[in-house]
Protein backbone atom coordinates (compact mmCIF):
# COMPACT_ATOMS: atom_id res chain seq x y z
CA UNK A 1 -47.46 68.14 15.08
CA UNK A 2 -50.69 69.08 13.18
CA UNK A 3 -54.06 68.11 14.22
CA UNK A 4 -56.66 66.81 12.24
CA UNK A 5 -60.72 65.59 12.95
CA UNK A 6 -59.69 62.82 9.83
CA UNK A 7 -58.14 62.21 6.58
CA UNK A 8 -60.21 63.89 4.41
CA UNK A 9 -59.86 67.21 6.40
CA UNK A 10 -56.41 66.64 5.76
CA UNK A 11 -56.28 66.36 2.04
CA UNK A 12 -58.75 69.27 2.15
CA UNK A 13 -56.41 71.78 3.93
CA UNK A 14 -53.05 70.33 2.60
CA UNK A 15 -53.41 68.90 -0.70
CA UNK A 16 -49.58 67.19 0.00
CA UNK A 17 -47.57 66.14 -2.37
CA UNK A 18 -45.65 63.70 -0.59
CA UNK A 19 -47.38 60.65 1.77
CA UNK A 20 -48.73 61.64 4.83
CA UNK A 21 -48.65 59.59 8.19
CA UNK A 22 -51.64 59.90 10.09
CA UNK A 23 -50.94 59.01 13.66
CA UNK A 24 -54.10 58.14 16.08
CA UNK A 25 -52.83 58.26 19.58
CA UNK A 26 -55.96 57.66 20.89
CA UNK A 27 -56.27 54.19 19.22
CA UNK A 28 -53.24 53.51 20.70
CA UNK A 29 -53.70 54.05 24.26
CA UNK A 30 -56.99 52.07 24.12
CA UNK A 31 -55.08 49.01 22.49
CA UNK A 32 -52.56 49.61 25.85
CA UNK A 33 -55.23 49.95 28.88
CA UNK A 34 -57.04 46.80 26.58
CA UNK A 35 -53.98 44.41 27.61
CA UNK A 36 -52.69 45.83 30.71
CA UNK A 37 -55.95 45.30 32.28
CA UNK A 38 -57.57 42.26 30.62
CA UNK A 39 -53.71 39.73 29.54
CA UNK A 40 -53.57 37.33 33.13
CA UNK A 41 -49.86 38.88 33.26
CA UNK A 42 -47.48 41.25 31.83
CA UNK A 43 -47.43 43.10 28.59
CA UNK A 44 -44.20 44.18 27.29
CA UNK A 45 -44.61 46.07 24.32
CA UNK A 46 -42.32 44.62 20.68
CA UNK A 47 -40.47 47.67 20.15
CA UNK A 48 -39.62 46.61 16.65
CA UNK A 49 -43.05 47.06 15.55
CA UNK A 50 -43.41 50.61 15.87
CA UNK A 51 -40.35 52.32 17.96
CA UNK A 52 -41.70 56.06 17.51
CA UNK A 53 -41.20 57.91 20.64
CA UNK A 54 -44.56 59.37 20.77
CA UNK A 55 -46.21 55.83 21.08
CA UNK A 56 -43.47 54.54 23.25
CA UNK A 57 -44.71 57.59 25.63
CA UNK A 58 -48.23 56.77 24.78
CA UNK A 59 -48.09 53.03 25.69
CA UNK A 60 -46.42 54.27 28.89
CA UNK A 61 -48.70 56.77 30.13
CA UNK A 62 -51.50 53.65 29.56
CA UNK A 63 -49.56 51.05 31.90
CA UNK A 64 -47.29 49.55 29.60
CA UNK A 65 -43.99 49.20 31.53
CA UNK A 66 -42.12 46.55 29.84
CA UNK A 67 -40.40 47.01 26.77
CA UNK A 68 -38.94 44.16 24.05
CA UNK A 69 -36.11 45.45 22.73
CA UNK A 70 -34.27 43.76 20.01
CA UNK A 71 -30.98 45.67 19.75
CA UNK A 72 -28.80 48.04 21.34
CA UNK A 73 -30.37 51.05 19.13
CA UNK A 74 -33.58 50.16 20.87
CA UNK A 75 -32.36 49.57 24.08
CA UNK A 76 -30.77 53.40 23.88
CA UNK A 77 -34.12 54.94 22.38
CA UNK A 78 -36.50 53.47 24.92
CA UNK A 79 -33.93 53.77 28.03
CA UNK A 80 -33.94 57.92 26.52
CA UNK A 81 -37.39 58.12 26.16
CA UNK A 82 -38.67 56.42 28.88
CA UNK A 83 -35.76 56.37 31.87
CA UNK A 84 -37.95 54.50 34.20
CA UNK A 85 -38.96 51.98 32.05
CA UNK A 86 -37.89 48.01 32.24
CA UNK A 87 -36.20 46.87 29.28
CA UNK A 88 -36.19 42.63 28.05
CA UNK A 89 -33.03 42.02 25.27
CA UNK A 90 -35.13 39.30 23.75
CA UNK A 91 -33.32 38.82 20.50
CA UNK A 92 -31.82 35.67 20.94
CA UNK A 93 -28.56 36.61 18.78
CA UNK A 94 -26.80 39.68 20.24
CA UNK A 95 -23.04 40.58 19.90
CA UNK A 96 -21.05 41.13 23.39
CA UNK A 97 -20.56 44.43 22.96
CA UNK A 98 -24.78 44.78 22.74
CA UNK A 99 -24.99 43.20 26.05
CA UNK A 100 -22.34 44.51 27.56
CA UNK A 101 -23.75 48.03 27.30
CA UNK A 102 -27.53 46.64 27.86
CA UNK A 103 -26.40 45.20 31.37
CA UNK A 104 -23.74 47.68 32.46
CA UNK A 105 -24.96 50.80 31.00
CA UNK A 106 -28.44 50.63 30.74
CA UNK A 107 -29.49 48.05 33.53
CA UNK A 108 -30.94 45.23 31.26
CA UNK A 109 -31.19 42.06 33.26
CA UNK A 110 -33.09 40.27 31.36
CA UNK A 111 -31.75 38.54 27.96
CA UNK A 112 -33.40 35.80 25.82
CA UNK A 113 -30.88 32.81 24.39
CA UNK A 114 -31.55 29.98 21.99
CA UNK A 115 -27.59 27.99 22.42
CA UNK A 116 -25.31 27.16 24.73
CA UNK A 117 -23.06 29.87 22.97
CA UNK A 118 -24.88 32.25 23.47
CA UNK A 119 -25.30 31.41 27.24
CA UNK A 120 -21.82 31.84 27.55
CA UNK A 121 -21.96 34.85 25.94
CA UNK A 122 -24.01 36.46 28.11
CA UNK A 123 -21.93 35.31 31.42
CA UNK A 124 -18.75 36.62 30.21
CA UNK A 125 -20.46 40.13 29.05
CA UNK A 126 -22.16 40.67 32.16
CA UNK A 127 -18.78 39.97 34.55
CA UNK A 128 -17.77 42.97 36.52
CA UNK A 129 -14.44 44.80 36.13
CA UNK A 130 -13.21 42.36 38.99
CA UNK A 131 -14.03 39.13 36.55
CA UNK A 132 -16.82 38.20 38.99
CA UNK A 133 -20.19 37.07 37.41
CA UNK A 134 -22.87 38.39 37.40
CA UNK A 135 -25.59 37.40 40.34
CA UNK A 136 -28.71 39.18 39.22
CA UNK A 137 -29.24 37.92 35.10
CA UNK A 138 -33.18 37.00 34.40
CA UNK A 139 -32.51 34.79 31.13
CA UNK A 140 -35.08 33.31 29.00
CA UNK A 141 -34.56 30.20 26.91
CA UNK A 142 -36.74 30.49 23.44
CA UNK A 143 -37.99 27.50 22.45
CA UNK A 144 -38.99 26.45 18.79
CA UNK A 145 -42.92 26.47 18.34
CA UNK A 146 -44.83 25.64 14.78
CA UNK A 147 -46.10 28.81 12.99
CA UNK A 148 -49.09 26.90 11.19
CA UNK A 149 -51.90 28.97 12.66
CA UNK A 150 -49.74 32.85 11.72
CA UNK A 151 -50.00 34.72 8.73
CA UNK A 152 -46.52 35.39 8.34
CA UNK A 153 -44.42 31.74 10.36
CA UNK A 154 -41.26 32.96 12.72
CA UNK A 155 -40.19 29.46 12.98
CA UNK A 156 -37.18 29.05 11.52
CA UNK A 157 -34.58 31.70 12.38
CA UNK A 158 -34.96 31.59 16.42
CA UNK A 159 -35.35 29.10 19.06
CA UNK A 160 -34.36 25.59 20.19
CA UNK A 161 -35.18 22.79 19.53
CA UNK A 162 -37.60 20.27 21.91
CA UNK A 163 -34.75 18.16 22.17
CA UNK A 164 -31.97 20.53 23.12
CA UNK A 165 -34.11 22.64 25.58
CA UNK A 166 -33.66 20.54 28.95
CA UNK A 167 -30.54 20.48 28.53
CA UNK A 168 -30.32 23.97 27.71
CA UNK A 169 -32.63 25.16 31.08
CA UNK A 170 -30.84 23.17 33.34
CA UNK A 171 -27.19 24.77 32.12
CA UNK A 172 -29.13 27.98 32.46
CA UNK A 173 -30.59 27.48 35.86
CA UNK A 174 -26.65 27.63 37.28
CA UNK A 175 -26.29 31.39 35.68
CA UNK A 176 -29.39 32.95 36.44
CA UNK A 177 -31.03 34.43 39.37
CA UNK A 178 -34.64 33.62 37.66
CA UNK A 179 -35.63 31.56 34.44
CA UNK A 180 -37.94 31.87 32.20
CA UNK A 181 -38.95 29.90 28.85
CA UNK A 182 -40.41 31.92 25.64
CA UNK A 183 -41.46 31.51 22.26
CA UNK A 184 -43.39 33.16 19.45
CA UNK A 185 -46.24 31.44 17.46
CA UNK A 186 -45.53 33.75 14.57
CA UNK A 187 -47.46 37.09 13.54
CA UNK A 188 -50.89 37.25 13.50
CA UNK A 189 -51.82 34.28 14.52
CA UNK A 190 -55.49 33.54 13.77
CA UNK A 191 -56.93 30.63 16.43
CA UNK A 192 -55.91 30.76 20.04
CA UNK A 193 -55.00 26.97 19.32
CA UNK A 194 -51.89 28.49 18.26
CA UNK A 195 -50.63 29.34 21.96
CA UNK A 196 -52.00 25.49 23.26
CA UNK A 197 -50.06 23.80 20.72
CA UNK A 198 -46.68 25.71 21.72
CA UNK A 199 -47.56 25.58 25.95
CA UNK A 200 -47.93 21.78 25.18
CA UNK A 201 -44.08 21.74 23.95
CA UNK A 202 -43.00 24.15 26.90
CA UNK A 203 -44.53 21.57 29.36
CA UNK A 204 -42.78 19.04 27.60
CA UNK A 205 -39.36 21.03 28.03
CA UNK A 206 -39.66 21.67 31.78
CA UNK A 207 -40.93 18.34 32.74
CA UNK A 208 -37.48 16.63 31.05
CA UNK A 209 -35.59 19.38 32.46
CA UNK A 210 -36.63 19.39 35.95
CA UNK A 211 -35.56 22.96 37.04
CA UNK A 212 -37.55 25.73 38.76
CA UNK A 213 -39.32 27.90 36.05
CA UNK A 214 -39.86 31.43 37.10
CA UNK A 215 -41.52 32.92 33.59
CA UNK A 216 -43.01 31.68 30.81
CA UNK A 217 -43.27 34.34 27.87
CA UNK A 218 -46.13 33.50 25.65
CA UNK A 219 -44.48 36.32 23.11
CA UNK A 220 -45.90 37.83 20.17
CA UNK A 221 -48.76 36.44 17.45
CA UNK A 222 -51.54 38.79 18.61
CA UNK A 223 -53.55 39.49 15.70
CA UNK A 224 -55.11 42.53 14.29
CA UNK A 225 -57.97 43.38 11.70
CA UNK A 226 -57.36 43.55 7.68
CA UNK A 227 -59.25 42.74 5.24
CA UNK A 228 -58.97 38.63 4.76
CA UNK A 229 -58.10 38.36 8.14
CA UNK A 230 -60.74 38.46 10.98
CA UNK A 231 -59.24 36.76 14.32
CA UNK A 232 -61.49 36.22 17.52
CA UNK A 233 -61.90 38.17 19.89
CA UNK A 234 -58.46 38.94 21.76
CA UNK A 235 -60.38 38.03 25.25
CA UNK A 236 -60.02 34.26 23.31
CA UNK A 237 -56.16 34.39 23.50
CA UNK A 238 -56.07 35.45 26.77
CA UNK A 239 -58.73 33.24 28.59
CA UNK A 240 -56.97 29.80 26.79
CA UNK A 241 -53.44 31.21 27.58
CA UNK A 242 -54.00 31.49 31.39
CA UNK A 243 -55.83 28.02 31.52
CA UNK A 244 -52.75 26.13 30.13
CA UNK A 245 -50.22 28.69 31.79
CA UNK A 246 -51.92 27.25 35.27
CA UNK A 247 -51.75 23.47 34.25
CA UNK A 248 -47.21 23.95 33.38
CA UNK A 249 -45.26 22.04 36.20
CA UNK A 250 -43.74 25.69 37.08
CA UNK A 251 -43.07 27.92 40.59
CA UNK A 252 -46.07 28.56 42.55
CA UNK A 253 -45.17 32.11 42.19
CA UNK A 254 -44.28 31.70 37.96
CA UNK A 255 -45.18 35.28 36.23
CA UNK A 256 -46.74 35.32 32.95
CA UNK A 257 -45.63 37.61 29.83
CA UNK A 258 -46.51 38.33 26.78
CA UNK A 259 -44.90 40.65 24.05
CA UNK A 260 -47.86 42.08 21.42
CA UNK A 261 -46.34 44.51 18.63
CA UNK A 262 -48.52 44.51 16.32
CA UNK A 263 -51.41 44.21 18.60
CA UNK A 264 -50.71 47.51 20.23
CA UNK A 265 -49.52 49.53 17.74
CA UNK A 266 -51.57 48.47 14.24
CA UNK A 267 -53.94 50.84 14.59
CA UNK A 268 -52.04 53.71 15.60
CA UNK A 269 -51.21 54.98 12.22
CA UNK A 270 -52.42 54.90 8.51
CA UNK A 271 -51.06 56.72 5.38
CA UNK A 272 -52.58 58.97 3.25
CA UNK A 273 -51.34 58.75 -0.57
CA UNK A 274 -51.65 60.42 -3.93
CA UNK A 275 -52.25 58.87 -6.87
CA UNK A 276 -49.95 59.99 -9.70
CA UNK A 277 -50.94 57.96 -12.68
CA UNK A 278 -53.73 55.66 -13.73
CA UNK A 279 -52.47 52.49 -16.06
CA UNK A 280 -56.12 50.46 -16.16
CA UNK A 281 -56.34 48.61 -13.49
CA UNK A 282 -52.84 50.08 -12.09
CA UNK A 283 -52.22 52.64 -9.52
CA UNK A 284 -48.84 54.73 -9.35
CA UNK A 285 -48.95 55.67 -5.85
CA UNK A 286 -46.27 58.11 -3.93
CA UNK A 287 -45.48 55.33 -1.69
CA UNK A 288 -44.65 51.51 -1.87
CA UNK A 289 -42.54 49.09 -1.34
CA UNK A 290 -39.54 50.72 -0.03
CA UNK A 291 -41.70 53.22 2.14
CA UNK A 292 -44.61 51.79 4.45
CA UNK A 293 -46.02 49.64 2.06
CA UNK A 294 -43.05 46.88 2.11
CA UNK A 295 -45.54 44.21 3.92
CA UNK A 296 -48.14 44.69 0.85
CA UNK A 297 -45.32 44.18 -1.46
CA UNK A 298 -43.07 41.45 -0.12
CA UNK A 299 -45.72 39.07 1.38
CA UNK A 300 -48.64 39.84 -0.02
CA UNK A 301 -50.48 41.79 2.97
CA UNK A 302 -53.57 43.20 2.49
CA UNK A 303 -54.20 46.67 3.96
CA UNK A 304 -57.60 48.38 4.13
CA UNK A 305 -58.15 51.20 1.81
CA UNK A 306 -60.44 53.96 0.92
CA UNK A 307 -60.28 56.70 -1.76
CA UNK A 308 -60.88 60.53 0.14
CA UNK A 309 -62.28 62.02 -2.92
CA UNK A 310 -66.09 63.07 -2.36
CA UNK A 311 -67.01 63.22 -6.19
CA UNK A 312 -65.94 59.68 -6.53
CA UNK A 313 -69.08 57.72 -7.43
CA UNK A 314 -69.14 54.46 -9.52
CA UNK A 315 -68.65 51.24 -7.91
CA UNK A 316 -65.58 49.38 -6.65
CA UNK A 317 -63.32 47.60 -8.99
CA UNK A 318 -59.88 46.32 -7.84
CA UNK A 319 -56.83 47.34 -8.20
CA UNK A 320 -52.54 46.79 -8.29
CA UNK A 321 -50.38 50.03 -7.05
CA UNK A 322 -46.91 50.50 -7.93
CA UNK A 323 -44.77 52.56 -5.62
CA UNK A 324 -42.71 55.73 -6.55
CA UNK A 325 -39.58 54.60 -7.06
CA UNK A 326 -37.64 53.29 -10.22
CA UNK A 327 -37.67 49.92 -9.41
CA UNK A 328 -39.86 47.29 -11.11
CA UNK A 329 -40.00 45.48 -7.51
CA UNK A 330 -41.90 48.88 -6.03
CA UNK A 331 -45.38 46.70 -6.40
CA UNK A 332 -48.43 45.70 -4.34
CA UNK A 333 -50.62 43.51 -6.04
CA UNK A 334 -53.66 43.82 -3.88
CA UNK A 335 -56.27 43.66 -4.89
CA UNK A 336 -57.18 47.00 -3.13
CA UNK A 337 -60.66 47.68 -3.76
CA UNK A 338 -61.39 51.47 -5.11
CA UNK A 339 -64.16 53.25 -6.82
CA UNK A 340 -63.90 52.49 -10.67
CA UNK A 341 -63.52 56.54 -11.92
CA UNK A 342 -60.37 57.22 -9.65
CA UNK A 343 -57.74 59.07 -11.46
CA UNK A 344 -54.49 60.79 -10.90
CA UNK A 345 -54.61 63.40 -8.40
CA UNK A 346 -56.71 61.66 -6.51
CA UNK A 347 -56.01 60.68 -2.57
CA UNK A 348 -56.45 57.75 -0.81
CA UNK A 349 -55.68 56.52 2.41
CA UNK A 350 -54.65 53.08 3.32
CA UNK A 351 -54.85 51.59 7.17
CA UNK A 352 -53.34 49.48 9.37
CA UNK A 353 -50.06 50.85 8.89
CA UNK A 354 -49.16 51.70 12.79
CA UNK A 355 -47.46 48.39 12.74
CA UNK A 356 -44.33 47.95 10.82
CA UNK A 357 -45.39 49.76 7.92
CA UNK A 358 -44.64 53.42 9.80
CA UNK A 359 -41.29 52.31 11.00
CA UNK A 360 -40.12 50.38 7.78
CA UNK A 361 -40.18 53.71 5.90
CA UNK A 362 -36.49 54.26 3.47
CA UNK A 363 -34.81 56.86 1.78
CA UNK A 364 -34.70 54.86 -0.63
CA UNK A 365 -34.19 57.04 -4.55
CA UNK A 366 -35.13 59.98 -2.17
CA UNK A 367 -38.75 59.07 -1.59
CA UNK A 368 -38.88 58.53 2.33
CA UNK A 369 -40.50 61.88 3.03
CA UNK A 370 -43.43 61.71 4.98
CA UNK A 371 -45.06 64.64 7.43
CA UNK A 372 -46.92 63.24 10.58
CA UNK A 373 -49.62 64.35 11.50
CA UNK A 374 -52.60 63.53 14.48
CA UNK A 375 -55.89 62.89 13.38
CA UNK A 376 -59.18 62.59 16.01
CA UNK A 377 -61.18 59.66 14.14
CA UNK A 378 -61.69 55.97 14.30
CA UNK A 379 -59.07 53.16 12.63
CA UNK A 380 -60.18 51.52 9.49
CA UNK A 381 -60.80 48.66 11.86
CA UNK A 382 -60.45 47.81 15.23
CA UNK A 383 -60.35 45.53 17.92
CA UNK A 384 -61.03 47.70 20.46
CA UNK A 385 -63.69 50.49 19.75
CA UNK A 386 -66.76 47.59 20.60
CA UNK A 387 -67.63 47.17 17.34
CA UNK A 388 -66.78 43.67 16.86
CA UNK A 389 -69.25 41.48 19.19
CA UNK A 390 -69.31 37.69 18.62
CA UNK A 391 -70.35 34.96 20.84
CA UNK A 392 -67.43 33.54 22.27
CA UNK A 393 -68.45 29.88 21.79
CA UNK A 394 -68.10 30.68 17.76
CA UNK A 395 -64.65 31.28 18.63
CA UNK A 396 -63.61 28.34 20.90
CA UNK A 397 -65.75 25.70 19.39
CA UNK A 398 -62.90 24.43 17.35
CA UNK A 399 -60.40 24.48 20.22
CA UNK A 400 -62.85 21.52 22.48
């Protein structure tokens, strides 16, 4: 892989015709050390944001040793990439012959479950040849929270409901050597209050249930920087998190996870683009929808951008960018805010893009070309470099 001191050296050197991914491992191994050694617990990294092996390698040479996986594809890339590693099956939907190979093949113990049906599911995959059951599982019930305080709500496919869960945990407590409740606020969640609201309902669970809790798994939500969207400081999450975790009715000995994607992983990449035609206030870009850009497309994110041109020199106007392809779907409607005199044949690069955007990538109409490629500088923004310092009561003022 090609290295880089920043975009514009690249665009100097390489003029590229087809998107370029610019991949920053040192932004990501500062994200890593940042939650191993300030979360009150364990970080297990969402492969589904970003499952590159370089980052997966990168998060583990940082102390990131737990890794969400979602499906039996991920389970095999992170169990070949990182042997040593401990692997969490916490899609709550998974066919037999996914956990079958997870727990006998790959030594997954732990599995997430949202239904009595899928309880049972997991028993009978997890029996050895002799029919016995298994005597070692680590399941996790997910539990319904609201989404209100996320940018993007993950509140309706997963999860059970407040009503069903005791139940639920006490049919699970007789198949499990350890038990664990989880949930997920919903991505980037912007107020702390978010993580409160859903540890209120998980207290509510266990006290009805009355069974020994051995986990709870505070999940995903972790926000990161784009334009719009400025969360507190991360420190926030975690200080509120570990106060309520401490007040749950749970084992005296009760870890504490958490599962950050996007948090990790948003500012490992970005994507440098060309500009192929100019239609007033309309960008054709190399890449859209059906490449890394599918967020900006589909639900509206906005991703920090900056043209790499140095003769560029009127003011900012804003401005739409349709994708490549020949699809009238291929566009982001911004506003992405550019200097007024770009034209075609002019780069840009657009940030943010280490999470999802990178892995989302298609060949779809044979545009999903992109060369990789390391670069030395600073994100577009960051949560991590020390450059965003406020007082902490402007964060938590809200929450008394």
């Amino acid at each position: 892989m090609q290295h880089f001191p920043d975009a514009k050296a690249v665009v100097r050197v390489l003029r590229p015709e087809e998107p370029v991914i610019l991949n920053r491992p040192h932004a990501a191994a500062r994200a890593a050390r940042f939650f191993v050694e300030k979360f009150p617990g364990k970080s297990l990294y969402a492969v589904k944001a970003n499952p590159s092996p370089e980052l997966l390698q990168i998060l583990w040479d940082n102390g990131v040793t737990h890794f969400d996986v979602a499906s039996i594809a991920e389970v095999r890339l992170v169990r070949s990439t990182l042997p040593q590693a401990t692997l969490c099956f916490m899609h709550p939907v998974k066919s037999p012959g996914a956990i079958r190979e997870a727990y006998h093949s790959h030594g997954v113990k732990t599995f997430s479950l949202d239904s009595v049906e899928e309880l049972e599911k997991i028993v009978e995959a997890c029996r050895d040849d002799e029919g016995n059951a298994a005597t070692d599982l680590r399941l996790c019930i997910r539990l319904r929270v609201s989404s209100e305080h996320a940018a993007l709500s993950l509140a309706a496919k997963f999860g059970c409901d407040l009503t069903e869960a005791p139940a639920l945990l006490q049919q699970t407590r007789q198949h499990c050597d350890w038990l664990g409740v989880c949930f997920h606020v919903g991505s980037q969640a912007m107020s702390p209050f978010a993580y409160v609201q859903a540890i209120d309902r998980v207290r509510a669970a266990i006290a009805e249930a009355s069974v020994v809790i051995d986990m709870i798994d505070v999940g995903g939500g972790f926000p990161s920087v784009y334009p719009g969207m400025e969360p507190p400081p991360l420190e926030d999450y975690f200080k509120i998190i570990h106060q309520h975790f401490y007040a749950l009715p749970i084992a005296y000995n009760a870890e504490l996870w958490c599962e950050p994607g996007r948090a990790l992983c948003a500012e490992y990449s970005s994507l440098v683009v060309k500009v192929e035609k100019r239609r007033g206030e309309e960008l054709y870009i190399n890449d859209g929808a059906y490449g890394a850009l599918f967020d900006a497309a589909h639900v509206d994110w906005k991703f920090p951008v900056r043209a790499l041109e140095d003769d560029l020199i009127k003011p900012e106007m804003d401005f739409a960018f349709y994708g490549p392809t020949c699809d009238d779907a291929d566009y982001m409607p911004g506003p992405f805010a550019l200097p007024e005199d770009i034209q075609a044949g002019d780069y840009l690069e657009i940030g943010m893009l280490g999470a999802y955007g990178a892995a989302m990538k298609t060949d779809f109409n044979g545009f999903g070309a992109a060369e990789r490629i390391i670069v030395q500088d600073e994100p577009m923004a960051s949560l991590y470099d020390g450059s965003r310092t406020r007082p902490e009561a402007d964060n938590v003022v809200s929450l008394r």
